[in-house]
Protein backbone atom coordinates (compact mmCIF):
# COMPACT_ATOMS: atom_id res chain seq x y z
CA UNK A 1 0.00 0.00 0.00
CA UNK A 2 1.82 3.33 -1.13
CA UNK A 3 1.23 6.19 1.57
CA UNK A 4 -1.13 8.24 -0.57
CA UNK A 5 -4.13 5.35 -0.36
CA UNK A 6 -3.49 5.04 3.40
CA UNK A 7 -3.36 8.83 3.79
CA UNK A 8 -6.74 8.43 1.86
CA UNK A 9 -8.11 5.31 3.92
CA UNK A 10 -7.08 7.40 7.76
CA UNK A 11 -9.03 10.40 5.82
CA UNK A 12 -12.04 8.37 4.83
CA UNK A 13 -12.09 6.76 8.52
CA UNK A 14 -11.86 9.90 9.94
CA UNK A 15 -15.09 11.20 8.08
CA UNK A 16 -16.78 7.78 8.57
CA UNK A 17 -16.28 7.58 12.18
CA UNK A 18 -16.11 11.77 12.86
CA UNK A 19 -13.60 14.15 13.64
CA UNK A 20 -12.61 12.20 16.82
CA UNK A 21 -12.20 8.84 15.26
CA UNK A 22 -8.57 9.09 16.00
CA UNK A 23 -8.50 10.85 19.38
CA UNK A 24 -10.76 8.37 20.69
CA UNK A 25 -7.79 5.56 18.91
CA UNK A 26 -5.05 7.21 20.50
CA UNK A 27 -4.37 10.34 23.25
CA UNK A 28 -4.28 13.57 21.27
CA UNK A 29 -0.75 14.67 21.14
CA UNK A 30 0.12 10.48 19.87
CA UNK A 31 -3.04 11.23 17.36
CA UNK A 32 -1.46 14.65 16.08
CA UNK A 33 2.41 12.87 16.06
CA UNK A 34 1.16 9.79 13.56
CA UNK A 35 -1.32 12.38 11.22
CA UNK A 36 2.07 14.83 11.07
CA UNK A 37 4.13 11.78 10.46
CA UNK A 38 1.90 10.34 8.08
CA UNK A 39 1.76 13.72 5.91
CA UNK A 40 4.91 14.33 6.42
CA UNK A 41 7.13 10.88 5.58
CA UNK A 42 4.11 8.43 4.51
CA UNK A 43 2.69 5.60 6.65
CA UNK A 44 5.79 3.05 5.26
CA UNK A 45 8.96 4.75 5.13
CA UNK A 46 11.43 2.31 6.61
CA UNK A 47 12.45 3.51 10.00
CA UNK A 48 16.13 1.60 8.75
CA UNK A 49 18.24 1.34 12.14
CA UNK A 50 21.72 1.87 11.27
CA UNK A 51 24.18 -1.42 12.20
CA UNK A 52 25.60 -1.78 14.81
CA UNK A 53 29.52 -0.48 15.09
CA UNK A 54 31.82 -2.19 14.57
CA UNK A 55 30.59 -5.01 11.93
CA UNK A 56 30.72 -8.34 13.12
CA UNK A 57 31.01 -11.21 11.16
CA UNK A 58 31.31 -14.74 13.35
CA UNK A 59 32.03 -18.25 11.54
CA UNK A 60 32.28 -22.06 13.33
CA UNK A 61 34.40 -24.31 12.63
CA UNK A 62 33.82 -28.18 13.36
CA UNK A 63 36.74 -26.83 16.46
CA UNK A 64 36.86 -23.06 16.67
CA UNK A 65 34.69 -20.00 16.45
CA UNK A 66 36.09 -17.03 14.64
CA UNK A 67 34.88 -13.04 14.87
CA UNK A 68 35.89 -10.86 11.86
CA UNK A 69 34.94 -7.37 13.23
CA UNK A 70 35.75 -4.57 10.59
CA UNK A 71 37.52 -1.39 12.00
CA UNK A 72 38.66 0.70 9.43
CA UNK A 73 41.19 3.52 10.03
CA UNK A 74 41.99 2.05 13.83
CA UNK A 75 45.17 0.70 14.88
CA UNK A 76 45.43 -2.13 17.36
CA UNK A 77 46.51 -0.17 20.44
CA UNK A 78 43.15 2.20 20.54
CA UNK A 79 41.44 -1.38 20.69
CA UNK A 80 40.17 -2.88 24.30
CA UNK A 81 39.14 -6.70 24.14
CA UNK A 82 37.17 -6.96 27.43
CA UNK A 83 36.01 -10.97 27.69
CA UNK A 84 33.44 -12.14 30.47
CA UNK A 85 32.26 -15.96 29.06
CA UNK A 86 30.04 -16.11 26.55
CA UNK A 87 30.31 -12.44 26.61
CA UNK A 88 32.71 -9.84 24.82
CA UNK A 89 33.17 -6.24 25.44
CA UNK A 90 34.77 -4.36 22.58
CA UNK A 91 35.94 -1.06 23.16
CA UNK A 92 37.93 1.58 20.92
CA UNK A 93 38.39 5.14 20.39
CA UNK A 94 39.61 6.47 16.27
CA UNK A 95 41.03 9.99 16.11
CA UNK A 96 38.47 12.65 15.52
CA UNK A 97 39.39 15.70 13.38
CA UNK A 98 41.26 18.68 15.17
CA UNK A 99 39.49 21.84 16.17
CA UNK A 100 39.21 24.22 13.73
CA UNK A 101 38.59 22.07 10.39
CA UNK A 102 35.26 21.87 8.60
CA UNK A 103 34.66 18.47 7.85
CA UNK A 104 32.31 18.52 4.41
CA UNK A 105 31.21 15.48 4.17
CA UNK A 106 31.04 12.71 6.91
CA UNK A 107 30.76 8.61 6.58
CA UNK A 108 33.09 7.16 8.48
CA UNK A 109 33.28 6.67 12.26
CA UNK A 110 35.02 8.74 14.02
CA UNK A 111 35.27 8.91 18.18
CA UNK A 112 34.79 5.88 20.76
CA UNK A 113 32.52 3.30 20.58
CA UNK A 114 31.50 0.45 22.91
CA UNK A 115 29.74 -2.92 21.49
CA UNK A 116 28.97 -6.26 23.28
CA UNK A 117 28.58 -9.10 21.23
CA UNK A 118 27.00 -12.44 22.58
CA UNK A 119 29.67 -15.22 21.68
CA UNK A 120 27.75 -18.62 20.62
CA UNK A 121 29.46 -20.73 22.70
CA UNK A 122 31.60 -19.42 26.10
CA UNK A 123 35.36 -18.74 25.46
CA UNK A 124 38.26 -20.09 27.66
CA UNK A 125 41.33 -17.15 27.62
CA UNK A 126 43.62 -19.64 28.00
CA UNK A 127 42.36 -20.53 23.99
CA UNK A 128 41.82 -17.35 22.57
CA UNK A 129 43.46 -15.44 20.51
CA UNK A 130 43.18 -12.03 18.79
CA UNK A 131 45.30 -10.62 15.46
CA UNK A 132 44.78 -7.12 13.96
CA UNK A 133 45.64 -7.12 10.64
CA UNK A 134 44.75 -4.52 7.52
CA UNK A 135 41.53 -3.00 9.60
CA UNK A 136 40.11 -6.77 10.58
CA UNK A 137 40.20 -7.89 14.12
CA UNK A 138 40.42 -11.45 14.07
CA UNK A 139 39.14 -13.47 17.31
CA UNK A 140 39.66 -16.97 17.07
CA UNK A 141 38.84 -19.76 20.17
CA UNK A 142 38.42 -23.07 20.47
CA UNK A 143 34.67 -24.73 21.43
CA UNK A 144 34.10 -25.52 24.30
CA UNK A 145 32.66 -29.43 24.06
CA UNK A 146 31.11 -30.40 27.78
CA UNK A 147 29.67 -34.00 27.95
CA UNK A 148 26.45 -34.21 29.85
CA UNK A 149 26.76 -35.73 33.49
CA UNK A 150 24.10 -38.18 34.61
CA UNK A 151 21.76 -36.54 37.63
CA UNK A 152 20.89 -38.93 40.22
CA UNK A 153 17.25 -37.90 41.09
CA UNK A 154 16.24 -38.06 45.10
């Protein structure tokens, strides 16, 4: 449905059902916020949310699980790997432009950014490893295989 036949359908509802078809649907200021929106931008424009930073790309292996994270532009040492089991803090901070310059045009990150990424399967230290190399963080570990124990029952 393109936005000007549901602009026409909330018009036709609203003269079917009276002036306070959509008050009576929704508090006033909400009704007045989705009318304005709906004029404004149309009923379907994609409210896109941006990915997440940095991109994360993570791969098994019949042994290990590997992250690819893309960060472009940062070196290695304004990188913090913060890992807490199945859990991994990445941290990280790229240079931002001096005072004084007026940036024209701007698409790539700049300033810190903080991103926790849910690992599949919990990660030992003692069998992980991270390389930096051309812009891709590399995290490699090893799975974790536990065999099931037997539970007596009372």
């Amino acid at each position: 449905m393109d936005s000007n036949k549901f602009k026409q359908w909330m018009d036709f509802a609203q003269q079917m059902y009276g002036q306070d078809f959509w008050n009576n649907v929704m508090n006033s200021s909400q009704a007045g916020e989705f009318m304005n929106d709906i004029h404004r931008k149309g009923p379907f424009q994609s409210q896109e949310k941006k990915p997440e930073f940095p991109l994360v790309d993570i791969i098994q292996t019949s042994t290990h699980i590997i992250l690819l994270i893309d960060l472009p532009g940062f070196r290695k040492d304004q990188i913090t790997i913060i890992l807490n089991g199945d859990s991994l803090l990445l941290k990280g901070a790229a240079d931002t432009f001096p005072n004084g310059i007026s940036v024209l045009q701007r698409e790539r990150f700049h300033g810190s950014f903080e991103r926790r990424i849910k690992l599949p399967v919990p990660a030992d230290k003692q069998k992980f490893a991270a390389k930096f190399d051309n812009g891709i963080l590399q995290i490699s570990y090893e799975r974790f295989f536990m065999e099931g124990e037997i539970v007596e029952i009372e």
